[in-house]
Protein backbone atom coordinates (compact mmCIF):
# COMPACT_ATOMS: atom_id res chain seq x y z
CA UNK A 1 -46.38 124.76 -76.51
CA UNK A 2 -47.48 126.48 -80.18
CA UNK A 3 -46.28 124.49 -83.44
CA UNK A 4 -43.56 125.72 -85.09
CA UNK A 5 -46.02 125.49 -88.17
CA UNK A 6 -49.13 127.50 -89.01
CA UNK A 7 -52.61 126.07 -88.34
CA UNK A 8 -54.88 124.53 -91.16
CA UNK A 9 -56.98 128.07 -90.39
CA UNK A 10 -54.17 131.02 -90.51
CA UNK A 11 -53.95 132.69 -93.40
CA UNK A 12 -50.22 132.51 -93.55
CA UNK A 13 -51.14 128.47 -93.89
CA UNK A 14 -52.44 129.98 -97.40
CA UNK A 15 -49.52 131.48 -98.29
CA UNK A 16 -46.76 128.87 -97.64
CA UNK A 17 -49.55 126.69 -99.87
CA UNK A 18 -49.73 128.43 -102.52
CA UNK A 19 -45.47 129.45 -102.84
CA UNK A 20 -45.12 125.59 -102.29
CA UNK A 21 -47.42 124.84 -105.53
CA UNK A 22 -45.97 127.60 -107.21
CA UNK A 23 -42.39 126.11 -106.94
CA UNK A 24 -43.59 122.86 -107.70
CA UNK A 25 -44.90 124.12 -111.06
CA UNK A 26 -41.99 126.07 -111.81
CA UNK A 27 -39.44 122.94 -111.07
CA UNK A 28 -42.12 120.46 -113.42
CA UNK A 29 -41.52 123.24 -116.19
CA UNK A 30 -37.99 123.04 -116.07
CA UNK A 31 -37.70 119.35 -116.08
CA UNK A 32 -39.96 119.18 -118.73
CA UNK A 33 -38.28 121.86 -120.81
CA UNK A 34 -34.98 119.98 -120.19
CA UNK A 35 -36.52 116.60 -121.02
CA UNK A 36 -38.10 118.77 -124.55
CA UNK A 37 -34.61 119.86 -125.31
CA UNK A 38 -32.43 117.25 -124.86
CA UNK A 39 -35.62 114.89 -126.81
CA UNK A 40 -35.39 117.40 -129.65
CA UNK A 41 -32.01 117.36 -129.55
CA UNK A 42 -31.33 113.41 -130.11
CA UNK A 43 -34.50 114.07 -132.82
CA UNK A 44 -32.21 116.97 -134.87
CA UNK A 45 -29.27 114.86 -135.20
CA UNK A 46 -30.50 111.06 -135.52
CA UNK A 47 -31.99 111.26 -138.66
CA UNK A 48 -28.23 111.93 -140.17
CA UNK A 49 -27.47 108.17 -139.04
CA UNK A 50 -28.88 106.91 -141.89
CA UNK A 51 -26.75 108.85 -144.15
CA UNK A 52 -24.11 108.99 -141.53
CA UNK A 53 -22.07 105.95 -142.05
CA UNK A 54 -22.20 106.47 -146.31
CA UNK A 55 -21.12 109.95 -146.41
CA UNK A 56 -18.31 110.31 -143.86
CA UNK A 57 -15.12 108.80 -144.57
CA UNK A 58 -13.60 110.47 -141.23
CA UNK A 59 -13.18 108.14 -138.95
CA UNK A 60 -12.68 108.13 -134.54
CA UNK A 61 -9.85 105.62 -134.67
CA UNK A 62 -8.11 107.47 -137.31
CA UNK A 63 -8.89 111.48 -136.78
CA UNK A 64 -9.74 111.49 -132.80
CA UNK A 65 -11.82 114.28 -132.02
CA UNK A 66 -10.24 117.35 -130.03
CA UNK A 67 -11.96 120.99 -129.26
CA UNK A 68 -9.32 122.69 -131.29
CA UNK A 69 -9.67 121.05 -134.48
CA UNK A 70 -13.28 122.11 -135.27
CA UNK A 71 -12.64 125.86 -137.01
CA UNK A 72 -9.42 124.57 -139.06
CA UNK A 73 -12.04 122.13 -139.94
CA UNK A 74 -14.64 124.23 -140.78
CA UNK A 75 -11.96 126.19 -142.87
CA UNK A 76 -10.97 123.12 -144.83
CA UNK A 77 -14.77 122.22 -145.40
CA UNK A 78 -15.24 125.82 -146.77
CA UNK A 79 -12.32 125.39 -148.97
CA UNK A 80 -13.29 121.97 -150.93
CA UNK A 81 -16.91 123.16 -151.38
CA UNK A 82 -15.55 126.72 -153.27
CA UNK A 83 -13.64 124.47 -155.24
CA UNK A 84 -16.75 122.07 -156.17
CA UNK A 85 -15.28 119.24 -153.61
CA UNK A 86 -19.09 118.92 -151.85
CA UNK A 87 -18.49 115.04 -151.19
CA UNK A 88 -15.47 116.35 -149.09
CA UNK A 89 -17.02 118.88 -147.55
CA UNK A 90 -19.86 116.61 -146.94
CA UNK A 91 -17.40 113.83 -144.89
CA UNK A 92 -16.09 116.80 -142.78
CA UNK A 93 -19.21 118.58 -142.03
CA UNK A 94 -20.96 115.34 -140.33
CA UNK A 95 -17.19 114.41 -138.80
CA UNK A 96 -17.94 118.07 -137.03
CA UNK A 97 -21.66 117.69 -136.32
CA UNK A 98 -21.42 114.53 -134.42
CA UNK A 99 -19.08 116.06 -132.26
CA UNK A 100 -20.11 119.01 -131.73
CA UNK A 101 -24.15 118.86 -132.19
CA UNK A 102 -23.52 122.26 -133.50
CA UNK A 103 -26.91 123.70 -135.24
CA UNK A 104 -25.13 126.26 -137.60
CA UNK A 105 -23.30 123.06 -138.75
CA UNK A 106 -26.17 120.98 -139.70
CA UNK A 107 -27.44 124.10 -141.15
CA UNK A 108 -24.85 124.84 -142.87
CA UNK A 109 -24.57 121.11 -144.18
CA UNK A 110 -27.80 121.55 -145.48
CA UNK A 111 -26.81 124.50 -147.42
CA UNK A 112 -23.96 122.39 -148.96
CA UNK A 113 -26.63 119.47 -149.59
CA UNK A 114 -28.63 121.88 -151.43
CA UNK A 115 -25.38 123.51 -153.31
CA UNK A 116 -24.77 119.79 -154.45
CA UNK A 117 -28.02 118.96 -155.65
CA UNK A 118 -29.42 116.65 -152.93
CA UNK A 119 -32.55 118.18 -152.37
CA UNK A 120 -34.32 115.18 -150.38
CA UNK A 121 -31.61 115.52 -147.90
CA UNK A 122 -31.11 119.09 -147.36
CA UNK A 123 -35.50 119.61 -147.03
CA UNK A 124 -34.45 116.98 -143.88
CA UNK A 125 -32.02 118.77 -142.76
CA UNK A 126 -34.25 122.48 -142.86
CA UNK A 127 -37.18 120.70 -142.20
CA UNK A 128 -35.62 119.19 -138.84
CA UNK A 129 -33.95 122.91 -137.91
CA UNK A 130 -37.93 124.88 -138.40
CA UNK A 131 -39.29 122.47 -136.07
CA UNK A 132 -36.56 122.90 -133.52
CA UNK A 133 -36.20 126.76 -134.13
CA UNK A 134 -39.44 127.71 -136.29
CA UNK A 135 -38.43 131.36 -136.47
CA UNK A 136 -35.29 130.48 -138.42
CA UNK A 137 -35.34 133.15 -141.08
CA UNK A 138 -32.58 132.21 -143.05
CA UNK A 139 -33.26 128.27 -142.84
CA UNK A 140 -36.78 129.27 -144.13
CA UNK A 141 -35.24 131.31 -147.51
CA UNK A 142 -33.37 127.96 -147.54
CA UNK A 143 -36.15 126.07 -147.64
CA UNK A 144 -38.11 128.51 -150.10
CA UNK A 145 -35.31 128.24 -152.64
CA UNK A 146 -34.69 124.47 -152.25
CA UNK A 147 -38.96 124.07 -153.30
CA UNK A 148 -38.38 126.82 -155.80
CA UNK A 149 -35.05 124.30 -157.11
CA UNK A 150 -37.93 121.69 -157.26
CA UNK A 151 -41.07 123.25 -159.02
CA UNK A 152 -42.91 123.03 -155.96
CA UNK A 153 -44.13 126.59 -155.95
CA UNK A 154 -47.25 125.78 -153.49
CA UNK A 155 -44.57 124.74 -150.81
CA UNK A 156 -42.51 127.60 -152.11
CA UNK A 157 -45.30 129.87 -151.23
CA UNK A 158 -45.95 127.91 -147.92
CA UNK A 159 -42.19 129.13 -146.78
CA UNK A 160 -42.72 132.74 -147.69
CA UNK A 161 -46.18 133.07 -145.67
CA UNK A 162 -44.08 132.36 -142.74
CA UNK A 163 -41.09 134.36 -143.21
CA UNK A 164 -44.56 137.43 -144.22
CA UNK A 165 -45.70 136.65 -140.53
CA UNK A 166 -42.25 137.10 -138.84
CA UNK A 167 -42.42 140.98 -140.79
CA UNK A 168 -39.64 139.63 -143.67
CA UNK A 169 -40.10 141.79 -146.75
CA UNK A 170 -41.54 138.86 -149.36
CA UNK A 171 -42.68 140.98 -152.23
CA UNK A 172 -39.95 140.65 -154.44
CA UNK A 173 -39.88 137.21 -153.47
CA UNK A 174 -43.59 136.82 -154.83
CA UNK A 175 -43.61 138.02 -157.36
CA UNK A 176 -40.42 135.91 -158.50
CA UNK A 177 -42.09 132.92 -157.82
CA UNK A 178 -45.13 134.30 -159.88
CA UNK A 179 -43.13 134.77 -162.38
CA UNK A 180 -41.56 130.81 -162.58
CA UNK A 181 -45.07 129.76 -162.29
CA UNK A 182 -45.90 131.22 -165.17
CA UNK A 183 -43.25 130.55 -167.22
CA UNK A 184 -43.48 126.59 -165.99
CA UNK A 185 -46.98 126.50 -166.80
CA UNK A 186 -47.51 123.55 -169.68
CA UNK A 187 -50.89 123.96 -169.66
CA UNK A 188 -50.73 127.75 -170.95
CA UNK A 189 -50.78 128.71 -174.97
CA UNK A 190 -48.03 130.61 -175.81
CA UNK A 191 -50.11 133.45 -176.21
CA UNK A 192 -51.66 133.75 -172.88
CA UNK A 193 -48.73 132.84 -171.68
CA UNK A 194 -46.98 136.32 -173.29
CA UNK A 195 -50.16 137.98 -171.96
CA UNK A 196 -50.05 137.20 -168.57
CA UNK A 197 -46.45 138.36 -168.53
CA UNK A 198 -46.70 141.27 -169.88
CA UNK A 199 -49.45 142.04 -167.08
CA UNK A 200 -47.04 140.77 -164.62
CA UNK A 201 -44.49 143.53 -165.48
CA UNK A 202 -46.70 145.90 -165.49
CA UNK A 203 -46.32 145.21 -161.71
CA UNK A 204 -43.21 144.51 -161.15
CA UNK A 205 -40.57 146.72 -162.72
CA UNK A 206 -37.45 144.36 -161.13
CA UNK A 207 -38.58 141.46 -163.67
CA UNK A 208 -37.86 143.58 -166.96
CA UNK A 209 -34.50 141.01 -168.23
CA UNK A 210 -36.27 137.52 -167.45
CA UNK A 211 -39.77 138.94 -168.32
CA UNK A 212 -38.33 140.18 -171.98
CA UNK A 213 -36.15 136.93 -171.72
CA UNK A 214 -39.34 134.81 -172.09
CA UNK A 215 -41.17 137.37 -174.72
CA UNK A 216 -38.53 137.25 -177.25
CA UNK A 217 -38.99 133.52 -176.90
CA UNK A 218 -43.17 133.91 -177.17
CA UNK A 219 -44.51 136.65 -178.89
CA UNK A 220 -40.97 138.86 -180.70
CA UNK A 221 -43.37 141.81 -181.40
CA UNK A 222 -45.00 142.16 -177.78
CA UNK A 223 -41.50 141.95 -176.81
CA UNK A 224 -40.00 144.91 -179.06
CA UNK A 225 -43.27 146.93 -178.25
CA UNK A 226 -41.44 146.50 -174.42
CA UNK A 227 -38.01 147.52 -175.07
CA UNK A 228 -37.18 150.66 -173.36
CA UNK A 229 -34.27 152.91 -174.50
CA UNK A 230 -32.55 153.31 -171.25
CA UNK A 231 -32.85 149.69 -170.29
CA UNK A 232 -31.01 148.40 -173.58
CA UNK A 233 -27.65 148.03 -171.50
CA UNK A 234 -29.64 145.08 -169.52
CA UNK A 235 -30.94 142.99 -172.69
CA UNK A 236 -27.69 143.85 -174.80
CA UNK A 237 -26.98 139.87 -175.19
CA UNK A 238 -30.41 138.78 -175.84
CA UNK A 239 -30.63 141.81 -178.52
CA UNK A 240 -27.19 140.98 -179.90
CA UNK A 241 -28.27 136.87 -180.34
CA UNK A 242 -31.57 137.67 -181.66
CA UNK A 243 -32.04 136.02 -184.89
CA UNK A 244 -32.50 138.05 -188.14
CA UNK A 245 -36.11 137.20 -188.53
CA UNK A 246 -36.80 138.55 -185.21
CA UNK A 247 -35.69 142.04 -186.04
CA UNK A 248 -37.94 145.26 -185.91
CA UNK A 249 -36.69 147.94 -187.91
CA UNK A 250 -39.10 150.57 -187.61
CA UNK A 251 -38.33 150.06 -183.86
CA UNK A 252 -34.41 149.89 -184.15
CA UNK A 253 -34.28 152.87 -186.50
CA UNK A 254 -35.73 155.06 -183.81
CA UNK A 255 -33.17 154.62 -181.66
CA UNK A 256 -29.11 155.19 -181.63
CA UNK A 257 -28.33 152.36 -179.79
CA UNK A 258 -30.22 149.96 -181.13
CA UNK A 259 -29.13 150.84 -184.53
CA UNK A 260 -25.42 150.93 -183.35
CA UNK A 261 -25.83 147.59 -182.01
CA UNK A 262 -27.35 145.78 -185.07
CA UNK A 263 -24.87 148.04 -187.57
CA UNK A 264 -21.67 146.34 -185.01
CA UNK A 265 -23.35 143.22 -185.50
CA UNK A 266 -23.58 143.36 -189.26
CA UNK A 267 -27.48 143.62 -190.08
CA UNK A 268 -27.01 147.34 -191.39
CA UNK A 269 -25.43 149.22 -194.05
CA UNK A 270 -25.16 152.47 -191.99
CA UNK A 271 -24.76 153.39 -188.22
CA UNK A 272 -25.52 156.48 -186.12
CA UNK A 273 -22.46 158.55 -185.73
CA UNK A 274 -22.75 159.69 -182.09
CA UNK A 275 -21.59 157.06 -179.18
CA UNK A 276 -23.29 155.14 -177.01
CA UNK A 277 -23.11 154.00 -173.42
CA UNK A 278 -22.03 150.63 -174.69
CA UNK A 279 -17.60 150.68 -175.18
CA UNK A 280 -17.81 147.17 -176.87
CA UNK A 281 -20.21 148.24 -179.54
CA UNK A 282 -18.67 151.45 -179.99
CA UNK A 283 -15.57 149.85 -180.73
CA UNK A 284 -16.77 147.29 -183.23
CA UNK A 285 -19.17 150.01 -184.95
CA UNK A 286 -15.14 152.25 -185.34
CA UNK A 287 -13.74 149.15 -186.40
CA UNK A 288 -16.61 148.40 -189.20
CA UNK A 289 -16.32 152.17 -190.23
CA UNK A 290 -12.58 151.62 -190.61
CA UNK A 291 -12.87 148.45 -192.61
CA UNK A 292 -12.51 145.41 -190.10
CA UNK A 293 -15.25 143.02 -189.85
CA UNK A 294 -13.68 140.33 -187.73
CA UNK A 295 -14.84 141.23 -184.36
CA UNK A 296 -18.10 140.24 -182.55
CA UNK A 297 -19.13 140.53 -178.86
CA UNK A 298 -19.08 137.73 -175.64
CA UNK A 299 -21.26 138.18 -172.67
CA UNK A 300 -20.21 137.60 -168.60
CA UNK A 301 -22.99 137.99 -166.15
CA UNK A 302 -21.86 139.67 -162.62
CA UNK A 303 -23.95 139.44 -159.65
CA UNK A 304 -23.57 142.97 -158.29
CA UNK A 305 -24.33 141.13 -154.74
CA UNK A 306 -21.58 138.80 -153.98
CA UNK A 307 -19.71 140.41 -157.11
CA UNK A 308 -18.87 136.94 -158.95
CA UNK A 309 -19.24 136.72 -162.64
CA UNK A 310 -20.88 133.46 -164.43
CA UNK A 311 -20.46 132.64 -168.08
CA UNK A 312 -24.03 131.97 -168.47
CA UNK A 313 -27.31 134.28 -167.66
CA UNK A 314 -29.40 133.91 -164.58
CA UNK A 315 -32.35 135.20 -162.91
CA UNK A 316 -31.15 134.31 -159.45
CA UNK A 317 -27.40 134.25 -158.44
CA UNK A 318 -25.95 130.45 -158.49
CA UNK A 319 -24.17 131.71 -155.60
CA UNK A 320 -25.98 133.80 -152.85
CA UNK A 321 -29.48 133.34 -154.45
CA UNK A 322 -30.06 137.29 -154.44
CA UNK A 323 -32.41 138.55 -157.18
CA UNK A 324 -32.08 141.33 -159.12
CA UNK A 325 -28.57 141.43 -158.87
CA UNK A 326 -27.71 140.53 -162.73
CA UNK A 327 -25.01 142.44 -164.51
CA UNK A 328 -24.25 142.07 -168.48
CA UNK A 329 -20.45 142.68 -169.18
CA UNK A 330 -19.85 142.66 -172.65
CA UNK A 331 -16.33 141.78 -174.31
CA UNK A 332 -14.95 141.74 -177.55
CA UNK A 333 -13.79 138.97 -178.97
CA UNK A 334 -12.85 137.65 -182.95
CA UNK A 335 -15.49 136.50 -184.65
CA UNK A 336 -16.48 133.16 -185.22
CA UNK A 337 -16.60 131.91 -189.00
CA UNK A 338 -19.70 130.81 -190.45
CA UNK A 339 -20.55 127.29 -191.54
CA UNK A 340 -19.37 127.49 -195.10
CA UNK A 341 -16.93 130.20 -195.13
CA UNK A 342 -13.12 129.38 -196.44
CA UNK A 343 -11.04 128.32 -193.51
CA UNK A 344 -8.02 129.23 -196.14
């Protein structure tokens, strides 16, 4: 009576062999990937025990956990950190994360980490996420802003080589960071350092405001040498809160607008007639023609981005971290009395 299974010597021996390995491989990979995942799993979300405990005043006995409660939330955490509540937002976030083991959580915790100024925590938090997901694109802008945040610009630069090899556009990027590198430089003379960024705009048209920014601070005539008539509208604050000393008049009579901005301001007897672009300084310059001297000019900054205006400059937005996106609005507003003048 035959076998019912093939001899050592038939080739179909061979091929019941090799299927058997092959399965045997394939299960071993899937137990180990399992074992991977569920290892780098309890990995992501142990580390937040040792913040855990300080940081979330929800509590299981008081606020058991149910599916339904995790967007309202989510919600709720959204709300307190618009309104500046991160410690709230905080307790809710890791209330949702360890039940859930949700990854856009604990990324989005680290977001509100970095929002709130804990910057050791949050480069856990991203740090954790790249080696679990390493193509994380927006963790790794995270993580290039948060070493930006910190005047570590070699790590900075570390975060965009990565986000080059996965084909993200990093030039703008770059050349930002080349830019704070610069400007934080200690070691630099104020000379070179007006050199260098001069050459560095040369380069990179997008870094006119905060490269003209630094050279009214360095070197006032290199900086006047780079004002540019249609680009006026950009620098109008810095021109308008430029000291007297710093003034160039051959430069400012050769142009309208800068002469209607200096004659609104007060620094000259006469003012072109024509309008300019600018409605604030065309009012105050009808105004001073008519008579009235008691107006000036306020500044708002709108990130033409997320579209949310800031009462102080900025190079990137406080609030969605785009660059290029700054907006002067000018207002007018009474003006302030001098030390010295009558209060009568």
């Amino acid at each position: 009576m035959n076998s019912f299974l093939p001899s050592y010597h038939d080739p179909v021996f061979s091929i019941i062999l090799i299927i058997l390995i092959a399965m045997a491989i394939a299960l071993v990979t899937h137990a180990w990937g399992v074992y991977r995942k569920e290892r780098l799993s309890r990995s992501l979300y142990s580390f937040l025990d040792k913040f855990d405990t300080a940081s979330c005043s929800l509590e299981e006995e008081e606020v058991p956990f149910e599916e339904g409660m995790a967007k309202p939330l989510l919600l709720l955490a959204k709300a307190f950190e618009q309104s500046g509540n991160y410690a709230k937002t905080i307790s809710i976030c890791l209330y949702l994360i360890r039940h859930t083991k949700d990854d856009e959580l604990l990324i989005y915790l680290g977001k509100v980490y970095l929002r709130a100024g804990f910057y050791q925590r949050a480069e856990e938090i991203f740090l954790e996420i790249i080696a679990r997901h390493p193509r994380r694109s927006d963790v790794l802008y995270q993580l290039e802003y948060l070493y930006e945040s910190l005047q570590e610009y070699a790590k900075a630069r570390e975060a965009l080589e990565a986000l080059k090899a996965q084909g993200e556009a990093t030039m703008s990027l770059e050349a930002h960071l080349r830019f704070l590198e610069i400007r934080g430089d200690k070691e630099l003379r104020p000379a070179r350092k007006a050199a260098m960024l001069d050459a560095l705009l040369d380069r990179e048209n997008a870094l006119y405001r905060p490269v003209l920014q630094e050279l009214f601070r360095l070197d006032t005539e290199r900086a006047w040498r780079r004002v540019r008539p249609e680009r006026v509208p950009e620098l109008i604050d810095l021109l308008w809160y430029l000291p007297p000393a710093q003034l160039q008049l051959d430069i400012i009579s050769g142009h309208s607008t800068l002469e209607a901005i200096y004659y609104a301001r007060g620094d000259l007897e006469e003012g072109p007639e024509e309008e300019t672009d600018l409605f604030a300084v065309d009012m105050l310059c009808a105004a001073r023609r008519g008579g009235y001297f008691g107006g000036a000019m306020s500044f708002a900054y709108l990130c033409t981005s997320c579209k949310q205006s800031f009462p102080v400059s900025f190079v990137r937005c406080p609030a969605c971290l785009a660059l290029d996106s700054l907006k002067v609005e000018e207002r007018l507003v009474p003006s302030q009395p001098q030390i010295g003048d009558s209060l009568l």
